[in-house]
N, C-alpha and C. Protein backbone atom coordinates (compact mmCIF):
# COMPACT_ATOMS: atom_id res chain seq x y z
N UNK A 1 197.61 188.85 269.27
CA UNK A 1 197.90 187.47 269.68
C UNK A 1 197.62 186.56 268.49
N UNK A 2 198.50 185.34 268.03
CA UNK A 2 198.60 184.71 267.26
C UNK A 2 198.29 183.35 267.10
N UNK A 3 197.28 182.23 266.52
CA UNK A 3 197.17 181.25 266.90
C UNK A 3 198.84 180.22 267.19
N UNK A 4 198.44 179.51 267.79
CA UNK A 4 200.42 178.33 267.72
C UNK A 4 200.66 178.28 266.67
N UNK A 5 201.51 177.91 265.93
CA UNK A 5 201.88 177.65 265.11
C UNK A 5 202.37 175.80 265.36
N UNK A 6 202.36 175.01 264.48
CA UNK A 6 202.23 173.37 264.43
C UNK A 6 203.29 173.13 265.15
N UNK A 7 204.90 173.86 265.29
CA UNK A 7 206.00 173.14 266.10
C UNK A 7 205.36 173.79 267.60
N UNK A 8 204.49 174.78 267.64
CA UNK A 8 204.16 175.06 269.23
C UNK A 8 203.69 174.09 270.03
N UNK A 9 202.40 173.07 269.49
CA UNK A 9 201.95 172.76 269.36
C UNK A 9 202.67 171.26 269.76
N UNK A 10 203.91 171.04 269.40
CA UNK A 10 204.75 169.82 269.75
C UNK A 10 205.99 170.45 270.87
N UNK A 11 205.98 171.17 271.47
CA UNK A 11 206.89 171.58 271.89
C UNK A 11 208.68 171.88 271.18
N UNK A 12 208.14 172.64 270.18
CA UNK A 12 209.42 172.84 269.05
C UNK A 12 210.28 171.80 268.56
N UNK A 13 209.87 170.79 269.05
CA UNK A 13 211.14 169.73 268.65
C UNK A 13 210.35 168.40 267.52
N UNK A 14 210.47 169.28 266.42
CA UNK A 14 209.63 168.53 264.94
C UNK A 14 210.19 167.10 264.70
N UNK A 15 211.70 166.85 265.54
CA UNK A 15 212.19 165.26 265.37
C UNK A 15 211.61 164.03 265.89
N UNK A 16 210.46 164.38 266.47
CA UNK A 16 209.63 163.53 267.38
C UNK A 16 208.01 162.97 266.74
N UNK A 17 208.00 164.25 265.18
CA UNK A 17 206.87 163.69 264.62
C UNK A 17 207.04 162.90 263.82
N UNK A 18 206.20 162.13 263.53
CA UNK A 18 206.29 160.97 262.20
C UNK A 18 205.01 161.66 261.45
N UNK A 19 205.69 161.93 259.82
CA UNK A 19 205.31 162.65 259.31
C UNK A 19 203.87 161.28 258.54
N UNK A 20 204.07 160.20 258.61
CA UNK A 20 203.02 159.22 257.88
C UNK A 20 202.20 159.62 259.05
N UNK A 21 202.32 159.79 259.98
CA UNK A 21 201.38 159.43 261.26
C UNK A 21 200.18 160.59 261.62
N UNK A 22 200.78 161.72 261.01
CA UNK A 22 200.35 162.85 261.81
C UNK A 22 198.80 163.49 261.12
N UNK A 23 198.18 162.76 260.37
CA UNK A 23 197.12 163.01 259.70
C UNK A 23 195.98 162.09 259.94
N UNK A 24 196.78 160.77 260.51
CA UNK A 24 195.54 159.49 260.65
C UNK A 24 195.23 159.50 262.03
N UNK A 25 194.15 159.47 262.32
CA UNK A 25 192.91 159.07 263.56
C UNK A 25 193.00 157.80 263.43
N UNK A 26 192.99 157.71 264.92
CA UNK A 26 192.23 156.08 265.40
C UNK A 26 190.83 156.05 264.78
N UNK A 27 190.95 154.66 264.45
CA UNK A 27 189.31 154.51 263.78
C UNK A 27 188.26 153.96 264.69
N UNK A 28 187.23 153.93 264.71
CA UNK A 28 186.24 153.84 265.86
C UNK A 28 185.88 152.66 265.55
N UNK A 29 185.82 151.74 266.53
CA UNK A 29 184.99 150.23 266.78
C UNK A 29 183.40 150.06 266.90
N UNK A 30 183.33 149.28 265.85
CA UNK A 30 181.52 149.40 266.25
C UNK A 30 181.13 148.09 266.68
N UNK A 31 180.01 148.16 267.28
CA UNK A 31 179.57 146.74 268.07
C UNK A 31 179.21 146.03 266.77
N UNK A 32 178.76 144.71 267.03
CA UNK A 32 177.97 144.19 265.78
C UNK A 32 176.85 143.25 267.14
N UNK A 33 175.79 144.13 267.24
CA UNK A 33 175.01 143.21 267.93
C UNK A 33 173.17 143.31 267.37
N UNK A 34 173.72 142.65 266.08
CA UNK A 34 172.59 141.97 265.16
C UNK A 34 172.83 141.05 265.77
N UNK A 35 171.52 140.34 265.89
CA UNK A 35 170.62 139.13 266.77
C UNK A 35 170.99 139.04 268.08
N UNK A 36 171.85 140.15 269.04
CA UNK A 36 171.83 140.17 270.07
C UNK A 36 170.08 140.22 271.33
N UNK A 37 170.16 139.48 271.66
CA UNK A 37 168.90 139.48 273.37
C UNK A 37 169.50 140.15 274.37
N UNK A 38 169.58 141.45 274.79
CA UNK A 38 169.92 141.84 276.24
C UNK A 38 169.46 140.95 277.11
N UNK A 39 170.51 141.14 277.99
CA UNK A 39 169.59 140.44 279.41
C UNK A 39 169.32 141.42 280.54
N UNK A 40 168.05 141.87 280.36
CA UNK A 40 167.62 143.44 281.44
C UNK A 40 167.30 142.84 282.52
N UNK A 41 168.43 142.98 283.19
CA UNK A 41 168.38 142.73 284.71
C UNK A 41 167.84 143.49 285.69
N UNK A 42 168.20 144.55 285.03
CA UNK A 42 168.10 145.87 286.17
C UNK A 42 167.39 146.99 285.41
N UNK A 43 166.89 148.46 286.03
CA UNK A 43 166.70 149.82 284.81
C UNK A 43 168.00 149.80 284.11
N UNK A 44 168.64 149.99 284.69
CA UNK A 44 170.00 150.61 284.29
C UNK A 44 170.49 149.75 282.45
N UNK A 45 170.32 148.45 282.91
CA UNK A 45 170.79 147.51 281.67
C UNK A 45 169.43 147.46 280.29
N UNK A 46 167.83 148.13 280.95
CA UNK A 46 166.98 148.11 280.19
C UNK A 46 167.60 149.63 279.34
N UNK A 47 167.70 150.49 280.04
CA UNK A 47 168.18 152.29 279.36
C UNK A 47 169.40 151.85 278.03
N UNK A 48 170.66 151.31 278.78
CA UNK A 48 171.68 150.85 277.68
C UNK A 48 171.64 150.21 276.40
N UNK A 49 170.29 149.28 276.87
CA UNK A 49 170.03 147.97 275.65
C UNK A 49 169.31 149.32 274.57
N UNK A 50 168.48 149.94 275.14
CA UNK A 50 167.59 151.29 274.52
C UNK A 50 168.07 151.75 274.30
N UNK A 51 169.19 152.59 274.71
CA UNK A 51 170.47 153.41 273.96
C UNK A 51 170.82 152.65 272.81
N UNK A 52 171.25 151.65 272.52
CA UNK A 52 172.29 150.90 271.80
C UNK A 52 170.77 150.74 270.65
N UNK A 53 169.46 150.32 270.93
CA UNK A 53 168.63 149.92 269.57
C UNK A 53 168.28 151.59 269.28
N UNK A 54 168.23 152.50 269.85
CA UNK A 54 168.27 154.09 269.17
C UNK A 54 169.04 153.57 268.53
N UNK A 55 170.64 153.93 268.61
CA UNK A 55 171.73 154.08 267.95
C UNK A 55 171.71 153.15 266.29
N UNK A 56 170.94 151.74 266.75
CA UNK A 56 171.06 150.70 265.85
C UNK A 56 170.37 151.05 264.27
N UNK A 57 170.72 150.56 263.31
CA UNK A 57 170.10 150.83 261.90
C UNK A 57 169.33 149.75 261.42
N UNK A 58 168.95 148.81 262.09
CA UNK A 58 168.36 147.58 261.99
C UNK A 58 166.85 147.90 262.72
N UNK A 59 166.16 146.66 262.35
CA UNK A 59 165.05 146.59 262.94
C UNK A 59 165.00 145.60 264.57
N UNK A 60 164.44 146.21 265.44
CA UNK A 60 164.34 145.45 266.71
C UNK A 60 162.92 144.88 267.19
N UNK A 61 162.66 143.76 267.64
CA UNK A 61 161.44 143.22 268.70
C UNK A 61 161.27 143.90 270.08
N UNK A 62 160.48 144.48 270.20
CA UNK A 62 159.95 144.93 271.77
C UNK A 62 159.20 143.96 272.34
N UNK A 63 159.26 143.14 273.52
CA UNK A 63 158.26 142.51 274.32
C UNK A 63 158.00 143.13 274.90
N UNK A 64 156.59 143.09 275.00
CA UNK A 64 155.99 144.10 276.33
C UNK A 64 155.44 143.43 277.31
N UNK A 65 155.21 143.70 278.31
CA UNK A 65 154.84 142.79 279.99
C UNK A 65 154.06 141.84 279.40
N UNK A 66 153.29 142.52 278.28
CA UNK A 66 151.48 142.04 278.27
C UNK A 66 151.68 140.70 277.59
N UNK A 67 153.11 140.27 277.01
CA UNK A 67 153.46 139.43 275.83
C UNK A 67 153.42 139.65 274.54
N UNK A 68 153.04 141.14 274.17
CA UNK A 68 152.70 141.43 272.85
C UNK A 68 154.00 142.04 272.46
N UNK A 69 154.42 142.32 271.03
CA UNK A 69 155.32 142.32 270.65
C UNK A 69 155.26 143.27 269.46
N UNK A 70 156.48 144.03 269.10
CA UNK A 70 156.09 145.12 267.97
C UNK A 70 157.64 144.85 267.80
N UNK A 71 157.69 144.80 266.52
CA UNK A 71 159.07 144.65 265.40
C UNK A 71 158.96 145.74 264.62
N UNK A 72 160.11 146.64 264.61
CA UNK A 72 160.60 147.89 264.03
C UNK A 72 161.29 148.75 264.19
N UNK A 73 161.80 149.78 263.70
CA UNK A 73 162.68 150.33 263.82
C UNK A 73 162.40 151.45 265.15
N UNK A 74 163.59 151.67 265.56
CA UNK A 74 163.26 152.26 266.47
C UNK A 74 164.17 153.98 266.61
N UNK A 75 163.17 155.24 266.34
CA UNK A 75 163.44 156.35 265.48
C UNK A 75 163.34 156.95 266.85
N UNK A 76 162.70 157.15 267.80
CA UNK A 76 163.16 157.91 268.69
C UNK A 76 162.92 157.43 270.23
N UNK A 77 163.31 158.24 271.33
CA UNK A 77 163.44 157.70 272.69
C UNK A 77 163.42 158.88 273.28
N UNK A 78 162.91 159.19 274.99
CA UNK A 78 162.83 160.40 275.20
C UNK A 78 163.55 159.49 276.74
N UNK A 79 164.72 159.85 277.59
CA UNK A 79 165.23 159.44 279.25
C UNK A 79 164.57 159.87 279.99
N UNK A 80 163.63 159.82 280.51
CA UNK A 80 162.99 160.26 281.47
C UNK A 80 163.83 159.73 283.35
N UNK A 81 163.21 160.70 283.89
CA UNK A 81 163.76 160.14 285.48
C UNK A 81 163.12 158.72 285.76
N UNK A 82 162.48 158.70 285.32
CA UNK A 82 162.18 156.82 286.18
C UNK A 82 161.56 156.21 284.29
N UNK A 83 161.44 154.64 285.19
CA UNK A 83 161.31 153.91 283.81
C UNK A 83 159.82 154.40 283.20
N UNK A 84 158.90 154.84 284.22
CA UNK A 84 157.48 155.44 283.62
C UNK A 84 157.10 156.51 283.01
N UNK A 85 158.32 157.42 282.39
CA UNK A 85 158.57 158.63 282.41
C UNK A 85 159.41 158.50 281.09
N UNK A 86 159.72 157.41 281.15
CA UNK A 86 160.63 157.07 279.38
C UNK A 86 160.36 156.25 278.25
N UNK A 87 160.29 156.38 277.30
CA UNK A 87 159.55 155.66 276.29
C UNK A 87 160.42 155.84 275.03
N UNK A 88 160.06 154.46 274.20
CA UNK A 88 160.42 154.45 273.05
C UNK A 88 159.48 154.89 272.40
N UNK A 89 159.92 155.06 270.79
CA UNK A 89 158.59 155.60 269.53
C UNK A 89 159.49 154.65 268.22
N UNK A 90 158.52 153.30 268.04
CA UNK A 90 158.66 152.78 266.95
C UNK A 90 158.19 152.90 265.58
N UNK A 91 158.82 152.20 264.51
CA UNK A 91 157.84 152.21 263.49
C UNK A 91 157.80 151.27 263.18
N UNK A 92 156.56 150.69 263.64
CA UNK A 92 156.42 148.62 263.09
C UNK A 92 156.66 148.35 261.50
N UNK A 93 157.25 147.56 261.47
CA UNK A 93 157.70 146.60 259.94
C UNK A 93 155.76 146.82 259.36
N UNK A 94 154.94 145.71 260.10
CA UNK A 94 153.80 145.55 259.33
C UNK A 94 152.70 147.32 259.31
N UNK A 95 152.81 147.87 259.98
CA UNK A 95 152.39 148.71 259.70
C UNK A 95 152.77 150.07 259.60
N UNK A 96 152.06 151.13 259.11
CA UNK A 96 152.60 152.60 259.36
C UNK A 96 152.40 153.58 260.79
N UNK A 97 151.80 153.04 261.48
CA UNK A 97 151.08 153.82 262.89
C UNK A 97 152.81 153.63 263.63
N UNK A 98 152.62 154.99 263.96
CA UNK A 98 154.05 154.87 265.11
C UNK A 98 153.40 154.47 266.37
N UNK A 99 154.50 153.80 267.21
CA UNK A 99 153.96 153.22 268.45
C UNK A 99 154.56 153.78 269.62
N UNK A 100 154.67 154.13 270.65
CA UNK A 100 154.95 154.68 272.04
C UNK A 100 154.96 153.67 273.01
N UNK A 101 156.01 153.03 273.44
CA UNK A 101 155.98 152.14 274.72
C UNK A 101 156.66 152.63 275.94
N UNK A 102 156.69 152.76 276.83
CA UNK A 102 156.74 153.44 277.88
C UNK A 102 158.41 152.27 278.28
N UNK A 103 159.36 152.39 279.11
CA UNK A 103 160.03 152.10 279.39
C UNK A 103 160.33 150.62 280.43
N UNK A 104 158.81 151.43 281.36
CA UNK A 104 158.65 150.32 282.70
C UNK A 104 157.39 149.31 281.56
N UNK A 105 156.73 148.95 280.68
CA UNK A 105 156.17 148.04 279.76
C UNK A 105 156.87 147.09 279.04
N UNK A 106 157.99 147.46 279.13
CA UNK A 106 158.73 146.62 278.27
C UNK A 106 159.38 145.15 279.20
N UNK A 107 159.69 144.47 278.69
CA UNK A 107 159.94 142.99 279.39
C UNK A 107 161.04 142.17 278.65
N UNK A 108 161.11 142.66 277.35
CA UNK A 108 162.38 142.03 276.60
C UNK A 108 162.70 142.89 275.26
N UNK A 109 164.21 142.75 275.09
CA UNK A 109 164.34 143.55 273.67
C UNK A 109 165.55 142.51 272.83
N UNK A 110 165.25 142.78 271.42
CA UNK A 110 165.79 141.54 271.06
C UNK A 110 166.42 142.30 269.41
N UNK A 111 167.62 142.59 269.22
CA UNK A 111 168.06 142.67 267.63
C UNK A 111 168.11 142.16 266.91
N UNK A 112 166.51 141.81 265.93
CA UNK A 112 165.92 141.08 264.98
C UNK A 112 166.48 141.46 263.57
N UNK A 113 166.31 142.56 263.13
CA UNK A 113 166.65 142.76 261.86
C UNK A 113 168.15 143.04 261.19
N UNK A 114 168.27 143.05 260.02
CA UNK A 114 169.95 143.24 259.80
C UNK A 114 169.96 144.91 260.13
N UNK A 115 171.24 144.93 259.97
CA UNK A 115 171.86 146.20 260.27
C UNK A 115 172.06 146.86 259.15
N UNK A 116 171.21 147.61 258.61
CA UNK A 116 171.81 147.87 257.32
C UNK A 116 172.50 148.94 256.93
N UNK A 117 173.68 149.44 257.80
CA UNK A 117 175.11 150.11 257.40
C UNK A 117 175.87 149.25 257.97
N UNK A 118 175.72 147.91 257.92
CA UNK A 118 177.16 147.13 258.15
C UNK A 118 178.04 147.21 257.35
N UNK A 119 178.86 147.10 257.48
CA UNK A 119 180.30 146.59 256.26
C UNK A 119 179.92 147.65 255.01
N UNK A 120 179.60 148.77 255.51
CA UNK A 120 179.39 149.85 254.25
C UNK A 120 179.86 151.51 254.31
N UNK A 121 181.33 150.98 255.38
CA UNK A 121 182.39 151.68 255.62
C UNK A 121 182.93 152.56 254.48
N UNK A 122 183.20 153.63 254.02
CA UNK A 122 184.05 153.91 252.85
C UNK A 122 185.21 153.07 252.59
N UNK A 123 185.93 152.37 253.47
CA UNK A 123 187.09 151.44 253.11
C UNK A 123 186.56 150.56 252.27
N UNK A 124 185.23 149.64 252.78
CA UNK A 124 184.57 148.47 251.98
C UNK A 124 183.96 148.86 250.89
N UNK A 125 183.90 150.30 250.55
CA UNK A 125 183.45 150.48 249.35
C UNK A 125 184.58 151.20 248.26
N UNK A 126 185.65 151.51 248.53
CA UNK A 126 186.34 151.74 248.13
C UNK A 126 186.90 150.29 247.12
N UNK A 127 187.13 149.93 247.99
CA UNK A 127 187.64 148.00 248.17
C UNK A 127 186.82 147.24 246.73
N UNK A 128 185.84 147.55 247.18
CA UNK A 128 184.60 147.09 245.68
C UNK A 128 184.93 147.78 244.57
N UNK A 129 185.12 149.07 244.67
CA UNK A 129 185.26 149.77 243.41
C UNK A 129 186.55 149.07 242.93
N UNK A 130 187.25 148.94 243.53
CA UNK A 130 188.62 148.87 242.71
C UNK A 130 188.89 147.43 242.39
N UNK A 131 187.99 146.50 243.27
CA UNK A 131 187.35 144.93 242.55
C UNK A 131 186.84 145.24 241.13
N UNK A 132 185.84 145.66 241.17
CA UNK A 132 184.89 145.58 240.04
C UNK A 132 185.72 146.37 239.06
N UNK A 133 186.89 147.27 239.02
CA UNK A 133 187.30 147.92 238.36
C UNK A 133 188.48 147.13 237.33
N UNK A 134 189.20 146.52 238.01
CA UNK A 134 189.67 145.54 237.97
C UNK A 134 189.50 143.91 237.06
N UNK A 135 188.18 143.64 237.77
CA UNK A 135 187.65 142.71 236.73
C UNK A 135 186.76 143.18 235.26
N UNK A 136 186.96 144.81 235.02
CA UNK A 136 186.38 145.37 234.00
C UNK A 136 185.37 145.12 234.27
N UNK A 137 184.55 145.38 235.06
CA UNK A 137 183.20 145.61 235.75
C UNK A 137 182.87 146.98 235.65
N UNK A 138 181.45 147.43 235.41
CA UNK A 138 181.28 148.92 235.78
C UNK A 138 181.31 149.10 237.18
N UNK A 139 182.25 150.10 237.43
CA UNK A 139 182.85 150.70 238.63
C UNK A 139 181.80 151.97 238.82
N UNK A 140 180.39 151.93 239.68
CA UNK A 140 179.96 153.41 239.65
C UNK A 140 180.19 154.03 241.31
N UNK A 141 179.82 155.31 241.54
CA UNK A 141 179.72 155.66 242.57
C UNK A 141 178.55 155.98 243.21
N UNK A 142 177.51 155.39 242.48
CA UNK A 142 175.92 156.02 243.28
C UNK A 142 176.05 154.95 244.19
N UNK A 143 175.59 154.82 245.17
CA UNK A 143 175.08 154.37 246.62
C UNK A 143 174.39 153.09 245.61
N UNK A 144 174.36 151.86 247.06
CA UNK A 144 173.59 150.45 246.43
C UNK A 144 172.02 150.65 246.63
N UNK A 145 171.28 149.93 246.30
CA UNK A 145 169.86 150.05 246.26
C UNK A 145 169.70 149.87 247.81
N UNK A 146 168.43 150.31 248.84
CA UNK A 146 168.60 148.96 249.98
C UNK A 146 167.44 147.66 249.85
């Protein structure tokens, strides 16, 4: 048995492909919610806002019930079945101690810091090179400082 072969694959009739087309992906949309405030209404909208600052490359504010507050990045998260059972694990800006806040402690979350893989797409850097190349600029390829 033989894998398809590419006209199998279209139902034999190759007049239907567009040959510019057939290599490019849809490109993926990203949020931009630097300095976004959830509004945690519910568990459900506290888990998402927590999903989304995992996901985030920026630094975030945690309020906690107590009013106290920890700014930093936020490196891991464990879902637990209820909100007492799930917790974030930060790493505060001012210090090195990682922190553990429990899910049902929390009271507000807030996207404080920049994002720092915004606009640092291979397109936008492509884009630069061939600026700077252009204006007889050194054109390099090592990565920017952060």
């Amino acid at each position: 048995m033989s894998a398809p072969t590419h006209a199998d694959r279209h139902d034999g009739n190759l007049s239907e492909i567009d040959p510019d087309k057939l290599e490019i992906a849809p490109g993926t949309a990203h949020e931009t919610i630097q300095g976004w405030v959830p509004d945690l209404a519910n568990d459900n909208d506290l888990r998402v806002a927590l999903e989304k600052a995992f996901d985030y490359r920026g630094e975030v504010t945690v309020t906690r019930k107590d009013g106290s507050k920890v700014e930093g990045y936020i490196f891991d998260r464990v879902n637990g079945s209820t909100l007492d059972t799930s917790f974030v694990r930060i790493l505060p800006a001012a210090t090195h101690q990682r922190v553990k806040i429990a899910y049902s402690d929390i009271a507000a979350l807030a996207f404080t810091g920049r994002d720092t893989a915004a606009g640092k797409s291979w397109e936008a850097w492509v884009k630069k090179y061939w600026e700077s190349k252009a204006a007889n600029r050194a054109a390099a390829i090592e990565p920017e400082q952060l």
